[in-house]
PDB file of N, CA and C in Angstrom:
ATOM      1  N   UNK A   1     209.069-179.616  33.816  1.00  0.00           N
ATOM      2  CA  UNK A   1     209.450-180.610  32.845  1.00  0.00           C
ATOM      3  C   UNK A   1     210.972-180.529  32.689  1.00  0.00           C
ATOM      4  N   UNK A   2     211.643-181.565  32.587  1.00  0.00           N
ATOM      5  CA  UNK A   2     213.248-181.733  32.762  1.00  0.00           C
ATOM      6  C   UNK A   2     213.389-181.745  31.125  1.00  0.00           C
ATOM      7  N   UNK A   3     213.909-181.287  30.927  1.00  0.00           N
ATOM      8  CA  UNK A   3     215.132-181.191  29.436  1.00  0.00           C
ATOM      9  C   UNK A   3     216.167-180.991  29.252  1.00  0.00           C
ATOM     10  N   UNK A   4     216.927-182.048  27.896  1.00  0.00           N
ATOM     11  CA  UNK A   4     217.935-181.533  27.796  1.00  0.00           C
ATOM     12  C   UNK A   4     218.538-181.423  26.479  1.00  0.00           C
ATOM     13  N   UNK A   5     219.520-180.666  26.268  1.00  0.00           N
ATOM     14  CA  UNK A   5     219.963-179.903  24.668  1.00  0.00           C
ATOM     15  C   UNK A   5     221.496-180.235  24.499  1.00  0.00           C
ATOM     16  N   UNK A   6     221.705-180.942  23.954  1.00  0.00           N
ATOM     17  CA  UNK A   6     223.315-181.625  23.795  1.00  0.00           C
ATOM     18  C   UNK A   6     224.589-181.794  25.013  1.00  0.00           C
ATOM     19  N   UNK A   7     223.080-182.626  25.894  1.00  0.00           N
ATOM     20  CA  UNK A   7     224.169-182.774  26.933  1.00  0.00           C
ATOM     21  C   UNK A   7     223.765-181.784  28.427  1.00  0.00           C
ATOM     22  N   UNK A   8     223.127-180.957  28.543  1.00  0.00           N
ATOM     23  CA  UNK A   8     223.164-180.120  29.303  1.00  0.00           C
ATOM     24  C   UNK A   8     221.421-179.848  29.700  1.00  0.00           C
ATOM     25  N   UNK A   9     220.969-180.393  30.645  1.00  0.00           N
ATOM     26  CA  UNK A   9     219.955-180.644  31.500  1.00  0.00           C
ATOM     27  C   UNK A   9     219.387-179.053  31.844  1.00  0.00           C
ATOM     28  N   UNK A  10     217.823-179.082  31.650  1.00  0.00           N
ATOM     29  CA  UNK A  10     217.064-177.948  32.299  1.00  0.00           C
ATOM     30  C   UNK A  10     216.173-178.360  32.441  1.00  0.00           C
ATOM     31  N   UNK A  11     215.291-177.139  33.233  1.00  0.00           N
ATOM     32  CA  UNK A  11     213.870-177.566  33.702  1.00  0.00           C
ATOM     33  C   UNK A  11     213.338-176.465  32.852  1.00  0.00           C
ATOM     34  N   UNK A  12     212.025-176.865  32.504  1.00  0.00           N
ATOM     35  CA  UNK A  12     211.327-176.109  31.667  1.00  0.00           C
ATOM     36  C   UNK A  12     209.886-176.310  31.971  1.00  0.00           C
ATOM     37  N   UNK A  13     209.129-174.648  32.469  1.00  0.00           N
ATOM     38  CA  UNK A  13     207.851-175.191  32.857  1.00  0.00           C
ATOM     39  C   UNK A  13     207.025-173.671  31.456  1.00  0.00           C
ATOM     40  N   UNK A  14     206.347-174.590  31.130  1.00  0.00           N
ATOM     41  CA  UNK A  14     205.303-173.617  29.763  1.00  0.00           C
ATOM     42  C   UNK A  14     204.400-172.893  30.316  1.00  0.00           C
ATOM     43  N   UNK A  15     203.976-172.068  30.049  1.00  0.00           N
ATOM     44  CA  UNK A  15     203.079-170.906  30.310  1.00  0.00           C
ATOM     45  C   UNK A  15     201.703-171.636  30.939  1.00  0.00           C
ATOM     46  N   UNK A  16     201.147-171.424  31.215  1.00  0.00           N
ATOM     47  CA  UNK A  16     199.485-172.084  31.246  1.00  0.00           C
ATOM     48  C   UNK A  16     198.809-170.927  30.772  1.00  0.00           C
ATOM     49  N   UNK A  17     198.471-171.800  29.533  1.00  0.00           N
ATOM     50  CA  UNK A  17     197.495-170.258  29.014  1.00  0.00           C
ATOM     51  C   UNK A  17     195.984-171.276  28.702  1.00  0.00           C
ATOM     52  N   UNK A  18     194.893-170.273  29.263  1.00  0.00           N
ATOM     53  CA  UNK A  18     193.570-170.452  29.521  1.00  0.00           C
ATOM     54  C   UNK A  18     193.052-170.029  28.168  1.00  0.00           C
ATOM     55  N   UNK A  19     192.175-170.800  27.742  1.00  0.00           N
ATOM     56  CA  UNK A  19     191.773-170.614  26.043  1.00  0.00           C
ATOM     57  C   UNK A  19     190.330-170.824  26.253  1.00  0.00           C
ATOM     58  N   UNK A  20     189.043-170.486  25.251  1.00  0.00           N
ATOM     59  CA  UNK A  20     187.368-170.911  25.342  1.00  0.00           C
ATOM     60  C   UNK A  20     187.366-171.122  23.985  1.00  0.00           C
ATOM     61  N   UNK A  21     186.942-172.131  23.871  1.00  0.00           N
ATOM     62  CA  UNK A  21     186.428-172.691  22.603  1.00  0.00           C
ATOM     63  C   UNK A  21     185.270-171.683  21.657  1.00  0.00           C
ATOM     64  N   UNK A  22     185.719-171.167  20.554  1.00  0.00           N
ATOM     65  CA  UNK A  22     184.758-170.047  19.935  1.00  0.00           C
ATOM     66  C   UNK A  22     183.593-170.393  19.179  1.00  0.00           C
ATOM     67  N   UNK A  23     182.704-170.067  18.622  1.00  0.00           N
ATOM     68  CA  UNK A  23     181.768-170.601  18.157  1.00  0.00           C
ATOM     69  C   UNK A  23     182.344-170.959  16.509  1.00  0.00           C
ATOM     70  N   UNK A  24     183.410-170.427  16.108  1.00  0.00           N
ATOM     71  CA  UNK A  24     183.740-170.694  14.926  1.00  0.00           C
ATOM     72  C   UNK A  24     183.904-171.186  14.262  1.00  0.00           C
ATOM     73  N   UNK A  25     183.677-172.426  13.718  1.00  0.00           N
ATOM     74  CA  UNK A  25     184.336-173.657  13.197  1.00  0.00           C
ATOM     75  C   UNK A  25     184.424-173.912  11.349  1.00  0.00           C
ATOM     76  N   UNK A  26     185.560-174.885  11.150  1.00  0.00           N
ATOM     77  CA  UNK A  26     185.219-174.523   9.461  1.00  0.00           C
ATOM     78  C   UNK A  26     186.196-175.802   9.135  1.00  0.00           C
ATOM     79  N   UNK A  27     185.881-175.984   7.715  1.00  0.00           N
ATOM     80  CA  UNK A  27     186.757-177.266   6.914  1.00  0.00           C
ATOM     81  C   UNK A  27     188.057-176.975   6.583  1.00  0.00           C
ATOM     82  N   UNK A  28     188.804-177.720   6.575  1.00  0.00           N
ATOM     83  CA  UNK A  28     189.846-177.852   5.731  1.00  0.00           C
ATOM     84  C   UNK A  28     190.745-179.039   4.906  1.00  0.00           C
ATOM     85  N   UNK A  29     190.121-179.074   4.140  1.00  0.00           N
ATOM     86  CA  UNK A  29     190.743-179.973   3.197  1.00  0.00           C
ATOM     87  C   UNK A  29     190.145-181.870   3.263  1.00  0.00           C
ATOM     88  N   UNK A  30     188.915-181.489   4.330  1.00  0.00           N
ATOM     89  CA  UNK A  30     187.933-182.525   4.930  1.00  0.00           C
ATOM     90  C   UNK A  30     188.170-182.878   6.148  1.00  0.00           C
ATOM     91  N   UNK A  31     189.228-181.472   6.962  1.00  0.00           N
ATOM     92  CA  UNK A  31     189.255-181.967   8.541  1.00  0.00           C
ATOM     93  C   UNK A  31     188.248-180.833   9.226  1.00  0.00           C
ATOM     94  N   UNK A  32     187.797-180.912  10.117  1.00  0.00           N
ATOM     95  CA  UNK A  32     187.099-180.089  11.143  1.00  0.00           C
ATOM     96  C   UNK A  32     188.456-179.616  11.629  1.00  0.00           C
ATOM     97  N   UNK A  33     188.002-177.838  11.544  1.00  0.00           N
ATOM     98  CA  UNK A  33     188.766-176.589  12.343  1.00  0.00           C
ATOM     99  C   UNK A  33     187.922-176.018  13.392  1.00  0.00           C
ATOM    100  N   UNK A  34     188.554-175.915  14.723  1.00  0.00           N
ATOM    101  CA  UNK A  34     187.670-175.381  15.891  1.00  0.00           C
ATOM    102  C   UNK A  34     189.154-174.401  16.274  1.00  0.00           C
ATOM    103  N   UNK A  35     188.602-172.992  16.339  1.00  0.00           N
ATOM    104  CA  UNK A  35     188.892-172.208  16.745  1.00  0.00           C
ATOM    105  C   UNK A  35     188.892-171.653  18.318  1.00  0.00           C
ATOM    106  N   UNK A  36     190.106-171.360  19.083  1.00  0.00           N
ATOM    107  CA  UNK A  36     190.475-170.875  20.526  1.00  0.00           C
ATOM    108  C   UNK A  36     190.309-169.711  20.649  1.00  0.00           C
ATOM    109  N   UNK A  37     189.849-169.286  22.070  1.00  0.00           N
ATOM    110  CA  UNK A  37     190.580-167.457  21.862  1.00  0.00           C
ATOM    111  C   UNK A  37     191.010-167.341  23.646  1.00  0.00           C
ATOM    112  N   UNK A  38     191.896-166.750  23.374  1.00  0.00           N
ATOM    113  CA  UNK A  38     192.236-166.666  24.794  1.00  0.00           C
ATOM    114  C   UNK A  38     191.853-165.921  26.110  1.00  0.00           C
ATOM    115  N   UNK A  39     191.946-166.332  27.025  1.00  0.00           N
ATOM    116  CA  UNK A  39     191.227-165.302  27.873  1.00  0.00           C
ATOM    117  C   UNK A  39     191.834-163.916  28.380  1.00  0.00           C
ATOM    118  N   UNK A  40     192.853-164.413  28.270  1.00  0.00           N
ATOM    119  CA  UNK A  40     193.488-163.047  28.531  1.00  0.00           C
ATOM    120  C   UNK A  40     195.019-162.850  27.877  1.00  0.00           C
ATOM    121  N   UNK A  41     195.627-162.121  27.662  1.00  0.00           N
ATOM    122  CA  UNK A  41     196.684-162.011  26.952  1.00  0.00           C
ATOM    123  C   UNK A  41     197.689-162.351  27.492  1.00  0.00           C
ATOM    124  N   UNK A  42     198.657-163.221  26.777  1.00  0.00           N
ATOM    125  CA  UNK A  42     200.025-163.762  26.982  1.00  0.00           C
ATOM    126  C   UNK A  42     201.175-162.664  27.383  1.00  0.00           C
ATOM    127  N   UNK A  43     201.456-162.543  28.775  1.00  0.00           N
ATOM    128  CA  UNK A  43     202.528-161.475  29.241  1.00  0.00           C
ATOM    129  C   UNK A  43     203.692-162.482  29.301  1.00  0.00           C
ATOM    130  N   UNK A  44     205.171-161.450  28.699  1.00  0.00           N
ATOM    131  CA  UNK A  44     206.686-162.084  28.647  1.00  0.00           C
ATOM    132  C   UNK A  44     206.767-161.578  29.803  1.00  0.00           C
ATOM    133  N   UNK A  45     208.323-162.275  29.652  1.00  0.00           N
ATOM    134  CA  UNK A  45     208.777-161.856  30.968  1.00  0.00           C
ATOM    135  C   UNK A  45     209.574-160.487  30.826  1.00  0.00           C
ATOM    136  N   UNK A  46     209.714-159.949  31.973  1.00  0.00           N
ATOM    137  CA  UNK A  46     210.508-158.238  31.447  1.00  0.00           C
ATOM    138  C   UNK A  46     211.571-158.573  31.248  1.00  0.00           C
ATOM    139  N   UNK A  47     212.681-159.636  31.894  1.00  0.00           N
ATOM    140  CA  UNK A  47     213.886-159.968  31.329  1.00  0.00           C
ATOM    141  C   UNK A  47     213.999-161.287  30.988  1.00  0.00           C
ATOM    142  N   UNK A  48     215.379-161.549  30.151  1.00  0.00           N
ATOM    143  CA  UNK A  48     215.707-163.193  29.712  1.00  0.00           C
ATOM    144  C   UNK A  48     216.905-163.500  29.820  1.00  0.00           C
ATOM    145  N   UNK A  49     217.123-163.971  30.652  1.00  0.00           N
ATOM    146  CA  UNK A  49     218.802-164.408  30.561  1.00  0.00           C
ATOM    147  C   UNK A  49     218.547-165.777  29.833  1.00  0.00           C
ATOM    148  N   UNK A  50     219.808-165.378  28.755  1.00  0.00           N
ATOM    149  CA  UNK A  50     220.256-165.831  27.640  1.00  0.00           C
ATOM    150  C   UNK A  50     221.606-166.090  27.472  1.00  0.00           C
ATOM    151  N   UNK A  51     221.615-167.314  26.950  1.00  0.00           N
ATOM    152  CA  UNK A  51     223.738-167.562  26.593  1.00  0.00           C
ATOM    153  C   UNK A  51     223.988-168.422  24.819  1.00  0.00           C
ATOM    154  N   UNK A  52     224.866-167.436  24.564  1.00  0.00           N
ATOM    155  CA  UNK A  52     225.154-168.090  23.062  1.00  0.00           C
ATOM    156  C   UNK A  52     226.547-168.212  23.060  1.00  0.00           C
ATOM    157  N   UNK A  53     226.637-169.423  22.674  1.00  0.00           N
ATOM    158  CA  UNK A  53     228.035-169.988  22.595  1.00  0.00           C
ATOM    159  C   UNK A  53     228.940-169.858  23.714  1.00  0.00           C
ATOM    160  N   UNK A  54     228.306-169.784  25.196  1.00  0.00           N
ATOM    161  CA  UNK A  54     228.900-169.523  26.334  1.00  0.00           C
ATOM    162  C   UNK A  54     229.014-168.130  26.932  1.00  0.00           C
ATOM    163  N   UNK A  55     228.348-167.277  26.078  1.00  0.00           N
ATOM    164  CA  UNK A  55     228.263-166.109  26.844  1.00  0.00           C
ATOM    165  C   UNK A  55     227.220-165.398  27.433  1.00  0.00           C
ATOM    166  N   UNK A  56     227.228-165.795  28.319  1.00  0.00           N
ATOM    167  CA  UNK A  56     225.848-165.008  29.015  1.00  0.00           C
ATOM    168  C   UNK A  56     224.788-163.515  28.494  1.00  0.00           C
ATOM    169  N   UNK A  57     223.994-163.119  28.297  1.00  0.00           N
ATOM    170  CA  UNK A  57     223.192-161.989  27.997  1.00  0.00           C
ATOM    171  C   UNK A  57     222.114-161.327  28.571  1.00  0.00           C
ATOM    172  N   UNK A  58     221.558-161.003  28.696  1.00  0.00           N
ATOM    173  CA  UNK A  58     220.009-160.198  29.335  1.00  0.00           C
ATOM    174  C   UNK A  58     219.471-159.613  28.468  1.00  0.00           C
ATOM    175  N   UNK A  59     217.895-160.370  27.558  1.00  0.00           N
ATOM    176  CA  UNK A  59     217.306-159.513  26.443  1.00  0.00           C
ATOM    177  C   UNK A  59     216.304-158.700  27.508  1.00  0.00           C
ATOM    178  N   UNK A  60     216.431-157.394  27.562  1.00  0.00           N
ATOM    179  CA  UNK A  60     214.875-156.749  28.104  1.00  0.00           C
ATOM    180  C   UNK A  60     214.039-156.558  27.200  1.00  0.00           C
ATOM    181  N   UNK A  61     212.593-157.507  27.528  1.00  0.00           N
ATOM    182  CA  UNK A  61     211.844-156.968  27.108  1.00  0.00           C
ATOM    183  C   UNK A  61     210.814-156.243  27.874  1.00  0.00           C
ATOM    184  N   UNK A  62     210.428-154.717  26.762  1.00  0.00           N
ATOM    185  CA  UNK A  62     209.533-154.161  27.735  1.00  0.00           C
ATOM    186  C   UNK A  62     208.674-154.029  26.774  1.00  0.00           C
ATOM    187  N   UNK A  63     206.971-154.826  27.725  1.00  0.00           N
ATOM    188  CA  UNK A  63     205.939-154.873  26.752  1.00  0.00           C
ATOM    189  C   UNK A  63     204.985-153.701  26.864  1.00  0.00           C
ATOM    190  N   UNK A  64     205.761-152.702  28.039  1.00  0.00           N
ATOM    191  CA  UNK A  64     204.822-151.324  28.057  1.00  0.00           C
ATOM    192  C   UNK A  64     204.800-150.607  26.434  1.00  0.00           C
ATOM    193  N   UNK A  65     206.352-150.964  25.928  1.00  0.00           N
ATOM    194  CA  UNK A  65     206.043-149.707  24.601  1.00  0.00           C
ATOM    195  C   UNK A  65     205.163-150.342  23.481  1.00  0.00           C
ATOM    196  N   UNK A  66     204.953-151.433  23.523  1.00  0.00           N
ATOM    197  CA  UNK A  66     204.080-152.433  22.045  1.00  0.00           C
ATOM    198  C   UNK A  66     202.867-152.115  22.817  1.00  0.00           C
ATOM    199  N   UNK A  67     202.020-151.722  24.039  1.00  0.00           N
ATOM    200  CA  UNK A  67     200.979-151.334  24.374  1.00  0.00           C
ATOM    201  C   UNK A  67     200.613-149.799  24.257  1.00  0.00           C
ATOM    202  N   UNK A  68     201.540-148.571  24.932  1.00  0.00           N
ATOM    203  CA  UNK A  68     201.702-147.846  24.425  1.00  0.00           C
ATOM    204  C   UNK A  68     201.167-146.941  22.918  1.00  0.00           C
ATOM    205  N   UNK A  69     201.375-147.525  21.969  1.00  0.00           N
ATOM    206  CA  UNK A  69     200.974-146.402  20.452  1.00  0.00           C
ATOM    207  C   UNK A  69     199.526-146.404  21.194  1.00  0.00           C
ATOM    208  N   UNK A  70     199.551-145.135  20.032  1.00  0.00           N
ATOM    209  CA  UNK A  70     197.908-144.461  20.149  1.00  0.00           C
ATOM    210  C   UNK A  70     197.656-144.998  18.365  1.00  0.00           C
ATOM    211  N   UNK A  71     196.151-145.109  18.319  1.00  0.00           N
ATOM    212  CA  UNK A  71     196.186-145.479  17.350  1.00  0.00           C
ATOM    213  C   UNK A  71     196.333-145.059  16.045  1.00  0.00           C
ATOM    214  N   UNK A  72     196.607-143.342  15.991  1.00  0.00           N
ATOM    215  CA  UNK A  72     197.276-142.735  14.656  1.00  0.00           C
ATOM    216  C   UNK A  72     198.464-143.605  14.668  1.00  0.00           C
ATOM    217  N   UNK A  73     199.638-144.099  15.454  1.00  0.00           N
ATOM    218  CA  UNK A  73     200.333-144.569  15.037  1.00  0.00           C
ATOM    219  C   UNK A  73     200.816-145.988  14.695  1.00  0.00           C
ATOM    220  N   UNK A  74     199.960-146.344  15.301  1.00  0.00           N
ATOM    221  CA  UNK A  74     199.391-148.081  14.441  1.00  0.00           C
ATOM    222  C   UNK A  74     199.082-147.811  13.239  1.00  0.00           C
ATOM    223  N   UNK A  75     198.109-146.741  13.143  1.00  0.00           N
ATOM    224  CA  UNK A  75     197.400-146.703  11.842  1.00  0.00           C
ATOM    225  C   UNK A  75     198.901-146.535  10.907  1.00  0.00           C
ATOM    226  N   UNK A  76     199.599-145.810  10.794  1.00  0.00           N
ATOM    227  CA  UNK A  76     200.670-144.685  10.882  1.00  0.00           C
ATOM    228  C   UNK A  76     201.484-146.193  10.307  1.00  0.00           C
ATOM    229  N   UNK A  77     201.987-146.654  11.049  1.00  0.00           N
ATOM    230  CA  UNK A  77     202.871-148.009  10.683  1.00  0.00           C
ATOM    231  C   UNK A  77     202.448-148.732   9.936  1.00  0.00           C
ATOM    232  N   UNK A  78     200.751-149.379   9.596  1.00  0.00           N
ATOM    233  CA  UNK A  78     200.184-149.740   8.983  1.00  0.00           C
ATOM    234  C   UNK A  78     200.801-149.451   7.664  1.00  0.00           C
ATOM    235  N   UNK A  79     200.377-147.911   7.281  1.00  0.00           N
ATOM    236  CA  UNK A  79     200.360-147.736   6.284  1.00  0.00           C
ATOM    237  C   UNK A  79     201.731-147.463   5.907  1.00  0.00           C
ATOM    238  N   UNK A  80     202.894-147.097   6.107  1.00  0.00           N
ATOM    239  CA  UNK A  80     204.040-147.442   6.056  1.00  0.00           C
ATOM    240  C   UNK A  80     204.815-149.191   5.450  1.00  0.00           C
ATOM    241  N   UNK A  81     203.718-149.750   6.296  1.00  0.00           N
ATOM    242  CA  UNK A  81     204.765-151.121   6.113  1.00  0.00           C
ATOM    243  C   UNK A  81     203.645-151.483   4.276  1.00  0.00           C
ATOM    244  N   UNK A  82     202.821-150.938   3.946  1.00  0.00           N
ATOM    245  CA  UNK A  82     201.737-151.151   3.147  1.00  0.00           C
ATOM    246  C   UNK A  82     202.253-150.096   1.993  1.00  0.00           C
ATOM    247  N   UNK A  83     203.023-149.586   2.085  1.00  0.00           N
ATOM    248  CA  UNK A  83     203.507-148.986   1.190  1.00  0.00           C
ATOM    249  C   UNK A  83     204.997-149.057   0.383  1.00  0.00           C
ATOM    250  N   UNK A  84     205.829-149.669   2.129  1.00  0.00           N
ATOM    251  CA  UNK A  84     207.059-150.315   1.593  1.00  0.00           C
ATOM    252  C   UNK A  84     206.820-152.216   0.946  1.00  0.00           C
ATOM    253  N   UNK A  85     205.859-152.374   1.316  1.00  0.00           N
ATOM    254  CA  UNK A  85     205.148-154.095   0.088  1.00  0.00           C
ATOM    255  C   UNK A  85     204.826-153.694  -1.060  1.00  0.00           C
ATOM    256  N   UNK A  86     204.499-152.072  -1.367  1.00  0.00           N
ATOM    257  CA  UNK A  86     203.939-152.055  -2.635  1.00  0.00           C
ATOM    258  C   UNK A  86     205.392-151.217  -3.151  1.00  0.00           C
ATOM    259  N   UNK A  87     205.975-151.102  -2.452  1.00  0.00           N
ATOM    260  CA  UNK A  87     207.559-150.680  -3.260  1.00  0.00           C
ATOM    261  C   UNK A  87     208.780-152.400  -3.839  1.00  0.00           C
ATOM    262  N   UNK A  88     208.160-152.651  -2.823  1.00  0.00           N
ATOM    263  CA  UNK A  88     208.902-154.165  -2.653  1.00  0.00           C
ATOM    264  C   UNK A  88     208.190-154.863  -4.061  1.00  0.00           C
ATOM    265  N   UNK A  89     207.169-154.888  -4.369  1.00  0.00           N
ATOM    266  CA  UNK A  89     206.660-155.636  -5.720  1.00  0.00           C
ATOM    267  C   UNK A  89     206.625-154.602  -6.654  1.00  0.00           C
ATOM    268  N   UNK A  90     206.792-153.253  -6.612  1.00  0.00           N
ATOM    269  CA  UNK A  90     206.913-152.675  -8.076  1.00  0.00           C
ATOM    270  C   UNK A  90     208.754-152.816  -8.353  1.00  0.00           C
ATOM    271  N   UNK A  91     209.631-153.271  -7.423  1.00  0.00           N
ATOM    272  CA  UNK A  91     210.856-153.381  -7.453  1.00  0.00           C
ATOM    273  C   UNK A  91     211.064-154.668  -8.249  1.00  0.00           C
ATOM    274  N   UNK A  92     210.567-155.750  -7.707  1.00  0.00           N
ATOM    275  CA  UNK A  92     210.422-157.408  -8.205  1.00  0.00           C
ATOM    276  C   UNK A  92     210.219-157.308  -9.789  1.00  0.00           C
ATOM    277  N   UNK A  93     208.700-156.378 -10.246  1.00  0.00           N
ATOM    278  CA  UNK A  93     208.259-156.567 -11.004  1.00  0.00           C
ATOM    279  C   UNK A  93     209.102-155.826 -12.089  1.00  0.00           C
ATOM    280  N   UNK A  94     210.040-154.530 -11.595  1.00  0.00           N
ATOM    281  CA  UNK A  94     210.636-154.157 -12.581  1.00  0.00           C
ATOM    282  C   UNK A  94     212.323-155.002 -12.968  1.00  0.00           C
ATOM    283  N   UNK A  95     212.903-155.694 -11.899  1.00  0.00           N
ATOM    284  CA  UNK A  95     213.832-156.435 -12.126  1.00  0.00           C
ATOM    285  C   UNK A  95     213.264-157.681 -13.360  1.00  0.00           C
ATOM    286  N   UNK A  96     212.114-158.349 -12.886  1.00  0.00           N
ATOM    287  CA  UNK A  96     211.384-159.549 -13.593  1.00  0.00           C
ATOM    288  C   UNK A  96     211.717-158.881 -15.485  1.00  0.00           C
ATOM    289  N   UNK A  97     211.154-157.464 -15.514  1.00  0.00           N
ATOM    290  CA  UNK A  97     210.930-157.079 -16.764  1.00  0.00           C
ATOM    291  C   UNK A  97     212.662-156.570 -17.006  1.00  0.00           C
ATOM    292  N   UNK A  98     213.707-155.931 -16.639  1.00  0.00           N
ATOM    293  CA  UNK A  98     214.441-155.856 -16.695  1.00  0.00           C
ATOM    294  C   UNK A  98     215.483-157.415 -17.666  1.00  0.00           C
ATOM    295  N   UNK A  99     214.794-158.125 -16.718  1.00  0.00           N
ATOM    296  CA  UNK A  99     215.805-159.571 -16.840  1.00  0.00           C
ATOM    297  C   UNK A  99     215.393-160.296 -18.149  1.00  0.00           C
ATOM    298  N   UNK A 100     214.190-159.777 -18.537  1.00  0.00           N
ATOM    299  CA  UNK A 100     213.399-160.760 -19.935  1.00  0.00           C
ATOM    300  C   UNK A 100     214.059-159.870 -21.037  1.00  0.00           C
ATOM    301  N   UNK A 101     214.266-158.300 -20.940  1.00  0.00           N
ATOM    302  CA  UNK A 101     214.572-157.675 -21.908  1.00  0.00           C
ATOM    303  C   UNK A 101     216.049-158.018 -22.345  1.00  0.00           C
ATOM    304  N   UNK A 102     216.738-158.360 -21.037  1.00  0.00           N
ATOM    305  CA  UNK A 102     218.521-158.383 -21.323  1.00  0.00           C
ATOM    306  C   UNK A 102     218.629-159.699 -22.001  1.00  0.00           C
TER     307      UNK A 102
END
């Protein structure tokens, strides 16, 4: 597919990703929801050449380490990021009460 972004022409071809229709289905708001699942998982590419504002870059991505954890440390992050949300709203909630008293 040909594109272009202020002037400056590319080709752009999208992933083909293979999807099966799930048995799932449900309302919303009086539309029919039908649920996808994919067949197999969406792999990046290991590199990206990239340019901002004329300067060229290379993001690597490597999707070995997001496969990688064992699951103590999923679990492990889990509960980390579940603990800095419950720091994050006892913070909110004490500014909120802070600000009514001043």
């Amino acid at each position: 597919m040909k594109l272009s972004y202020r002037g400056i022409s590319y080709d752009y071809n999208p992933p083909k990703v293979e999807a099966t229709e799930s048995k799932t289905v449900g309302k919303y708001r009086g539309l029919d929801w039908r649920f996808r699942n994919l067949k197999k998982p969406f792999v990046q590419q290991a590199t990206v050449d990239l340019k901002y504002r004329g300067a060229a870059y290379q993001a690597a991505i490597n999707p070995e380490v997001a496969t990688t954890l064992s699951t103590q440390d999923k679990a492990r992050y889990q509960m980390l990021n579940q603990e800095r949300a419950a720091l994050n709203r006892q913070r909110a909630m004490l500014n909120r009460a802070t600000a009514e008293l001043a």
